[in-house]
Protein backbone atom coordinates (compact mmCIF):
# COMPACT_ATOMS: atom_id res chain seq x y z
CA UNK A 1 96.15 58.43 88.26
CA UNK A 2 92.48 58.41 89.51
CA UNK A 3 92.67 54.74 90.78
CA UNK A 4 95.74 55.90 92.69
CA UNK A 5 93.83 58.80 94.08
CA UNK A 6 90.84 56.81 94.84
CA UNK A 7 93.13 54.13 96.44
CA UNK A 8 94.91 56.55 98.41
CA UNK A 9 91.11 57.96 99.35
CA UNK A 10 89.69 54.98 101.02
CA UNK A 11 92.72 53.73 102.61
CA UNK A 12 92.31 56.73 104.83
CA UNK A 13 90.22 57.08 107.78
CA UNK A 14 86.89 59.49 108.27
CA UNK A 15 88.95 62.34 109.28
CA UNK A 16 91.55 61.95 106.47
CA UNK A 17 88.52 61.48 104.17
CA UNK A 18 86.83 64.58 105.27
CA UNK A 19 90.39 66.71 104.74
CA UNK A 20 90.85 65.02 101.85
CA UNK A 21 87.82 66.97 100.57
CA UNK A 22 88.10 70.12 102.48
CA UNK A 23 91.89 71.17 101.48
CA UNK A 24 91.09 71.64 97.88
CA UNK A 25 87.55 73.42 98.93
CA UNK A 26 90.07 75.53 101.08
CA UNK A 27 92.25 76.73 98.08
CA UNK A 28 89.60 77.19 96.05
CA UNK A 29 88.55 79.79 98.19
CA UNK A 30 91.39 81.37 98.09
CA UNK A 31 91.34 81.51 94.69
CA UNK A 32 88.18 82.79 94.09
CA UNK A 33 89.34 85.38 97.14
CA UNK A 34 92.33 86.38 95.13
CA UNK A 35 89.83 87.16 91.99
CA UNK A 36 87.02 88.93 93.59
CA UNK A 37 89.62 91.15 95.54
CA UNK A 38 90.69 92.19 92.26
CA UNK A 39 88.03 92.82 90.68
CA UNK A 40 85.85 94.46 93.19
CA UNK A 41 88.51 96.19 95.63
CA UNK A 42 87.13 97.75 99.07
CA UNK A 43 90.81 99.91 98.90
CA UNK A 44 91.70 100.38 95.43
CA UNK A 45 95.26 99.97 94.51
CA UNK A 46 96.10 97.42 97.51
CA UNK A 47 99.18 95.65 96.11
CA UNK A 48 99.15 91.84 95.80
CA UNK A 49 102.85 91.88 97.75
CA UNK A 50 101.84 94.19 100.44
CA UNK A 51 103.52 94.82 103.43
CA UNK A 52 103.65 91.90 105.82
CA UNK A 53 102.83 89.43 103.30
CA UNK A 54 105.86 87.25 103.98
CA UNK A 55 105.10 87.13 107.80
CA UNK A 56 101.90 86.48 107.34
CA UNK A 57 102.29 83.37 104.67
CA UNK A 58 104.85 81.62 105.72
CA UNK A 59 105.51 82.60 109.89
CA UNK A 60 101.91 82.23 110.69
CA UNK A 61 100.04 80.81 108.20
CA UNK A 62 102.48 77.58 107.83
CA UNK A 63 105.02 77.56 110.36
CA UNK A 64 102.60 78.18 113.28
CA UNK A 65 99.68 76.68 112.43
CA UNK A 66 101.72 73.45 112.14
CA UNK A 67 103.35 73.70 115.50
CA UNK A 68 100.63 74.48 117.10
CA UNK A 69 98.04 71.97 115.44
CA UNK A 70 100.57 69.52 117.41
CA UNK A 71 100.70 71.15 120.42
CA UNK A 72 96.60 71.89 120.79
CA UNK A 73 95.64 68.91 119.60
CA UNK A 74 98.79 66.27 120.91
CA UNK A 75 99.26 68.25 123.88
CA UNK A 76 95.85 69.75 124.82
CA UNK A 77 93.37 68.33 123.56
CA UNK A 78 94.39 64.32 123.45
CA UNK A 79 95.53 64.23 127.25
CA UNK A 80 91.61 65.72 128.10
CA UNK A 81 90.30 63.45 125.75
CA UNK A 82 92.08 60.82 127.32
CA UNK A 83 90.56 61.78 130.55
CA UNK A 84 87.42 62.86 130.45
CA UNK A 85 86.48 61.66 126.45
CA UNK A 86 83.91 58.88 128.16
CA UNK A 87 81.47 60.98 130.66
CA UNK A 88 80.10 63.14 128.21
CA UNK A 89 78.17 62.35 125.26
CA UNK A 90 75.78 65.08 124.77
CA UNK A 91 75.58 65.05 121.08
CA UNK A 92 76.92 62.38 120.07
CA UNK A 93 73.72 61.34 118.39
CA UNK A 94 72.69 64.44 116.48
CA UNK A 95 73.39 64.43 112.71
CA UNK A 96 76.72 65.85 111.39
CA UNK A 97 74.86 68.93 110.06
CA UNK A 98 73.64 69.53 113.46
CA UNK A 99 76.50 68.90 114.95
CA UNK A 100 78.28 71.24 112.33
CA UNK A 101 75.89 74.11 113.42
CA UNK A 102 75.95 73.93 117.09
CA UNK A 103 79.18 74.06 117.03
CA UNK A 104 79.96 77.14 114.93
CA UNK A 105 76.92 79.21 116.82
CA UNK A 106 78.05 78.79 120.39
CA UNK A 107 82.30 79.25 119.38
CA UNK A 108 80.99 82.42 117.51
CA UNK A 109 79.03 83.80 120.64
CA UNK A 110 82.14 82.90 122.90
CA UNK A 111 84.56 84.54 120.18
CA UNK A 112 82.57 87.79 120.14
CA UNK A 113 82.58 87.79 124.12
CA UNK A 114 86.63 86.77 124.29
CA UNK A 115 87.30 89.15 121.37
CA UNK A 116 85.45 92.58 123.00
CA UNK A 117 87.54 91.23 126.16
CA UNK A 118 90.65 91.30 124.29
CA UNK A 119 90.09 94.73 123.54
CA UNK A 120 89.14 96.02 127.23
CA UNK A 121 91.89 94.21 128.86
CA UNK A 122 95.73 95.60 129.06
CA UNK A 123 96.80 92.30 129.55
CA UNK A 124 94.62 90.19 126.72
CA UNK A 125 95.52 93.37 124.23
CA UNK A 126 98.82 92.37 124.19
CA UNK A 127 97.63 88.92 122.55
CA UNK A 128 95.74 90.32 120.37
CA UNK A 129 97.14 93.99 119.15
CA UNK A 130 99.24 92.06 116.51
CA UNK A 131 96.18 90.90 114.58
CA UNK A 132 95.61 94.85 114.34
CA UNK A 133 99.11 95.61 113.36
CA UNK A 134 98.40 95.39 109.34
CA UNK A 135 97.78 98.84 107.66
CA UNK A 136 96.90 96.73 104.30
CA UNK A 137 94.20 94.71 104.85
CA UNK A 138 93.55 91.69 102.70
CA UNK A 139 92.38 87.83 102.94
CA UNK A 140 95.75 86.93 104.34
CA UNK A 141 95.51 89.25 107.28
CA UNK A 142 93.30 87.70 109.40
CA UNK A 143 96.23 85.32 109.99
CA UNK A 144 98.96 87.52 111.89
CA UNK A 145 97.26 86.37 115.57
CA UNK A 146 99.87 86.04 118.76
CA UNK A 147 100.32 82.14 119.75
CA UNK A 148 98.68 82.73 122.91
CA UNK A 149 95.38 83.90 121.58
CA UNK A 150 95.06 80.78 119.07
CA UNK A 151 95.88 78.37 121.47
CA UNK A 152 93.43 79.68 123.78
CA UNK A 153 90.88 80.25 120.98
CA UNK A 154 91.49 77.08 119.29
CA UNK A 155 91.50 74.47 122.56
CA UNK A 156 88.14 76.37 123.74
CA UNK A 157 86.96 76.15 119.99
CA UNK A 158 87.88 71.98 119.21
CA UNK A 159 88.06 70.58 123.03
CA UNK A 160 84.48 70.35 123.09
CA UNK A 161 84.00 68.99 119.63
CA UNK A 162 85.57 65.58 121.24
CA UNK A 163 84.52 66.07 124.93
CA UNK A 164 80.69 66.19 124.19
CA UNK A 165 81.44 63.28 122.18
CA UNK A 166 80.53 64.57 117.94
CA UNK A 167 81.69 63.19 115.16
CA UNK A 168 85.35 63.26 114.63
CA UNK A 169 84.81 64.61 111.06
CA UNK A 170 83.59 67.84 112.40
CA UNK A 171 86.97 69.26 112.81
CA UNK A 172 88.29 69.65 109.36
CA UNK A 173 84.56 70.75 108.37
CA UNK A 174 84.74 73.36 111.05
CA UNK A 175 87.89 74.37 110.70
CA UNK A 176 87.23 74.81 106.83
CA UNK A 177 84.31 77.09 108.12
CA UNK A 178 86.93 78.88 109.80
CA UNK A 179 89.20 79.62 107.95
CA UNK A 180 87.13 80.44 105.01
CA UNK A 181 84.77 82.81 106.93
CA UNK A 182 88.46 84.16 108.35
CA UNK A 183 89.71 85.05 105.01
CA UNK A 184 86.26 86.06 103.55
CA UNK A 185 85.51 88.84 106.12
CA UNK A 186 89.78 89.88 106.33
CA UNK A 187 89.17 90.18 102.12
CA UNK A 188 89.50 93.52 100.09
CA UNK A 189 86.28 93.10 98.64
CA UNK A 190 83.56 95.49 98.18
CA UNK A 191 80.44 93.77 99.44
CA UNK A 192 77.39 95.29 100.23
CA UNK A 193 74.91 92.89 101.99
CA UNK A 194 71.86 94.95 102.61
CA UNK A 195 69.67 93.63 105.43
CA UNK A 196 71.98 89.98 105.58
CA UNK A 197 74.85 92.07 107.39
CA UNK A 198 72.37 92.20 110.69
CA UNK A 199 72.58 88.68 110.72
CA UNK A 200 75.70 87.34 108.56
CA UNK A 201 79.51 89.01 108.57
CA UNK A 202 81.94 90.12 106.14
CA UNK A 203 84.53 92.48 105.18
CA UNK A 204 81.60 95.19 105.28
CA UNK A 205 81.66 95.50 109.05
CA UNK A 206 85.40 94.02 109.82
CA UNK A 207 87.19 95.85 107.59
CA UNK A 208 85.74 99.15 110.09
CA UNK A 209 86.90 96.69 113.02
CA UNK A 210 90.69 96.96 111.90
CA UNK A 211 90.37 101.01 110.98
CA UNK A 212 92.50 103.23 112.89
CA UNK A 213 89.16 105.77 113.54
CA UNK A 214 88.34 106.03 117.61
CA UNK A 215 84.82 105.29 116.19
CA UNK A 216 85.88 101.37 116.11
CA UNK A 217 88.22 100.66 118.62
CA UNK A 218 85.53 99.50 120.74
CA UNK A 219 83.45 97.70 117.70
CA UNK A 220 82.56 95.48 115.40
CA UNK A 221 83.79 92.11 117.41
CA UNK A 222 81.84 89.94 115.57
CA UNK A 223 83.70 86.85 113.01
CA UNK A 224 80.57 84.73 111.62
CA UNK A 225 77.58 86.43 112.64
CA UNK A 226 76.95 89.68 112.81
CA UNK A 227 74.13 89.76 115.17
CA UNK A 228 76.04 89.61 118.31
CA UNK A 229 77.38 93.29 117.31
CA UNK A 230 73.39 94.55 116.51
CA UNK A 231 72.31 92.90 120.12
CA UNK A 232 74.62 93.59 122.75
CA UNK A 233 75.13 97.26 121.10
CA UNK A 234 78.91 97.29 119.36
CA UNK A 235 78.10 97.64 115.76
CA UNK A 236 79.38 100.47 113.84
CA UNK A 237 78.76 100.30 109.74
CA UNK A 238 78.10 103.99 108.91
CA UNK A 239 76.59 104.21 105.23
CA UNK A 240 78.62 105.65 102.25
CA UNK A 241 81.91 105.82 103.80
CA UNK A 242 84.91 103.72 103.99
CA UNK A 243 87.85 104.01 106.70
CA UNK A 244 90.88 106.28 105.64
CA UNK A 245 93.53 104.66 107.68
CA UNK A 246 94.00 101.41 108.95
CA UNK A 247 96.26 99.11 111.80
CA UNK A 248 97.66 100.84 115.20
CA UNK A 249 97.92 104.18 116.57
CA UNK A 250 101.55 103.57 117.77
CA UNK A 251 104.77 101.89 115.96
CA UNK A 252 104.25 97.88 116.06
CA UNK A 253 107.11 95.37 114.88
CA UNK A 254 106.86 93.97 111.76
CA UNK A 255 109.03 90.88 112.45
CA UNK A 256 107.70 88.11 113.82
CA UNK A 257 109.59 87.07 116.35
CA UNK A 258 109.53 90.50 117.52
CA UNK A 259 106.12 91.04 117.46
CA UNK A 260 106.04 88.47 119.55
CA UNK A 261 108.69 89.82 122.08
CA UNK A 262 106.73 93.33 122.19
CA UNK A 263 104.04 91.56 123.68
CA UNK A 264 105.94 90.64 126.45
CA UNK A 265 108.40 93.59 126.98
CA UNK A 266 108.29 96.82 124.76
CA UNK A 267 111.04 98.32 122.70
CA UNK A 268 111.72 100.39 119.77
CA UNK A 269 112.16 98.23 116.62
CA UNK A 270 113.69 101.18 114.25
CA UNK A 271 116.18 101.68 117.16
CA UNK A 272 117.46 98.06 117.16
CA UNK A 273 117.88 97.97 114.12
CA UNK A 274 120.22 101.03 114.02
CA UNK A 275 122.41 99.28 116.24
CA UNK A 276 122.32 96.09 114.82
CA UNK A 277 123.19 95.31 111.49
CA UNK A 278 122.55 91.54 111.33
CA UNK A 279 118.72 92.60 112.31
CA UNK A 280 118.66 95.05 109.58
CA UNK A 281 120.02 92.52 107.06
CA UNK A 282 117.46 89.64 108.93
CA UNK A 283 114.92 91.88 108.71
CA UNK A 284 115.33 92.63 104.53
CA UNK A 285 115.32 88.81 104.27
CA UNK A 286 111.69 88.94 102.95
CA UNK A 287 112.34 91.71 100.31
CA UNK A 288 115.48 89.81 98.77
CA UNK A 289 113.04 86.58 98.53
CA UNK A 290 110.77 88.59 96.79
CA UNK A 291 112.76 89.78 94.45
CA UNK A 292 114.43 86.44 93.56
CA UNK A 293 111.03 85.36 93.07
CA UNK A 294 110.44 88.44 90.57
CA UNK A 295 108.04 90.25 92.17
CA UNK A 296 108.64 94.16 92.60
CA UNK A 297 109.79 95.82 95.65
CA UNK A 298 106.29 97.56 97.61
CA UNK A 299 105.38 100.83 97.67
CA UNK A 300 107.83 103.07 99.19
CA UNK A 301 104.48 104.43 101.70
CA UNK A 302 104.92 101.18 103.03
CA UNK A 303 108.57 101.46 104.29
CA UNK A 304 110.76 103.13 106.66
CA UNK A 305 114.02 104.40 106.04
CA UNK A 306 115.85 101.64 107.97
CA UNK A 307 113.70 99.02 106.49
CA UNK A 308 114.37 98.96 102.74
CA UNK A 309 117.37 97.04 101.29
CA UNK A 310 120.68 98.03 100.66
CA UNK A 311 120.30 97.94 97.05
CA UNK A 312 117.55 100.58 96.91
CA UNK A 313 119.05 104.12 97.82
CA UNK A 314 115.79 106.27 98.08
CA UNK A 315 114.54 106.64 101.81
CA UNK A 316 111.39 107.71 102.41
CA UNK A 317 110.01 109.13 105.95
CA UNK A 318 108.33 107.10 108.28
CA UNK A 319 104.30 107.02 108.12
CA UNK A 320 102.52 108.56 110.74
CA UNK A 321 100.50 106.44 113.25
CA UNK A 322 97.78 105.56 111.08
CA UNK A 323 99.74 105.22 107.97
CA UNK A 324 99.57 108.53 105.83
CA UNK A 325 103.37 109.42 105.00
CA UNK A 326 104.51 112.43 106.19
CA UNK A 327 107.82 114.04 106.70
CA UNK A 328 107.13 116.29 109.89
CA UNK A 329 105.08 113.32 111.63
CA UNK A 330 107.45 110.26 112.83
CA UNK A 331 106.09 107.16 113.80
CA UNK A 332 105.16 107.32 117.35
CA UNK A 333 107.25 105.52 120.16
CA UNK A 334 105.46 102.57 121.98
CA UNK A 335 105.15 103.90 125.17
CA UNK A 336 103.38 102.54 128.55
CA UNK A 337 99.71 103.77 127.07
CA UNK A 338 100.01 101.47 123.98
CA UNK A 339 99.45 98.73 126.08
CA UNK A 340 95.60 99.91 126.58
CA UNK A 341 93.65 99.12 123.68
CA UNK A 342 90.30 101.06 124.44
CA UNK A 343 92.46 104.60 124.37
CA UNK A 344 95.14 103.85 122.19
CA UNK A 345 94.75 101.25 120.39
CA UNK A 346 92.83 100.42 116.98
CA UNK A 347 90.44 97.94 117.20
């Protein structure tokens, strides 16, 4: 089996090499994620199958991220290349490391400048709000983005990578970067990093970023480093206190496709599926799954009325904007206003 393996190895090329080391680096992360949230929790009692899960794995974790890996880089990025791949080589003859580093510094400052954007703009908030939309928080999260932010994000982030002429292997080591980092500072882990978290981020300062508190709707942009919050004046990490609530002020889809669609136009999802019962049996889809896979259904905090199976025959009221359940506050209606994210919106 290990001369197959290192067979199949070198019969690849440096790319297919490089992922061939980074994919199992990847789920070891996750692993070690999935243990250190449960053992030091940042929000005690935050269920394994929380709500959104299902979304979150298999619409945009694995369905999009393939479909648009072949449209950024097939569609994008190749035709560019193609183009304009032979006037630039400005490092093209720095180490990999270096390579590696310049990189993931000047994407970071560009995210943190594209991400406080997002969140002053009525039109970019409608990209983004969706990434907000989770009111349990975990290493998964950080996934749920609209398909217009990543392809944006993602052609700005590995168009230059070939344009200036690096290394082809710094792709998969970037995106590993990536999407470790993503995960780490999304995580339900209880870190406290001192005097690093001026410089380096984590779930210490992001976990504030996707609070429903007015405190952070304009804060806390940073993904890798921290620093760009501490210079340019948006950090908010206030000592011995956690957020109470977290994900959007007003009612958000929890479909994907129709998170998708509210972007665009928006509607009331609870009201559709009054009227519809083919959405309400679409939308229970993920709950039936689970439960054929043995898992148990979520918390009932987590639910609305329309949104739990048949089978289960105890309603509960909807959560207030926020997430706290209570039974004289309804979920409030997506109005006109939602659509600014400074004075409605959670960051």
């Amino acid at each position: 089996m290990l001369a197959s393996i290192s067979e199949f190895y070198h019969s690849l090329n440096a790319v297919g090499r490089t992922t061939f080391i980074t994919t199992p680096i990847l789920l070891l992360a996750v692993v070690v994620l999935l243990v250190l949230e449960r053992r030091f929790p940042y929000r005690k009692g935050l269920p394994f199958f929380r709500e959104g899960l299902f979304v979150d794995l298999f619409w945009y974790t694995l369905v999009q991220s393939y479909f648009l890996q072949i449209l950024i880089f097939g569609f994008i990025i190749a035709p560019l290349a193609a183009h304009f791949g032979a006037r630039f080589h400005l490092v093209s003859s720095w180490p990999v490391a270096a390579q590696v580093g310049f990189f993931v510094i000047t994407h970071d400052f560009y995210i943190y400048w594209f991400h406080r954007f997002q969140h002053s703009s009525a039109f970019f908030w409608r990209t983004h709000e969706a990434h907000h939309s989770g009111k349990q928080v975990d290493w998964l999260a950080g996934s749920r983005s609209h398909i217009m932010e990543i392809v944006i994000n993602q052609t700005i982030e590995f168009a230059p990578i070939i344009l200036l002429g690096a290394n082809p292997i710094v792709v998969p080591i970037k995106a590993l970067i990536d999407a470790v980092w993503g995960m780490y500072i999304h995580a339900n882990i209880d870190v406290k990093s001192g005097k690093l978290q001026y410089v380096i981020n984590g779930p210490e300062m992001h976990l504030w970023h996707h609070a429903d508190h007015e405190e952070v709707y304009y804060a806390n942009f940073s993904t890798k480093f921290a620093v760009w919050d501490w210079l340019f004046g948006t950090a908010f990490l206030p000592h011995n206190r956690k957020p109470e609530r977290w994900g959007l002020p007003y009612a958000f889809p929890k479909d994907y496709f129709a998170q998708h669609a509210f972007s665009v136009v928006r509607f009331d999802e609870a009201a559709l599926a009054e009227k519809s019962k083919l959405f309400r049996y679409y939308h229970g889809l993920r709950w039936r799954v689970l439960g054929w896979l043995g898992s148990r259904m979520p918390a009932a905090k987590v639910l609305q009325g329309w949104e739990v199976p048949e089978q289960v025959h105890t309603t509960v009221p909807a959560p207030r904007p926020g997430g706290n359940p209570s039974g004289a506050a309804p979920v409030a209606s997506a109005s006109a206003d939602s659509s600014r994210p400074v004075a409605t919106a959670a960051s």
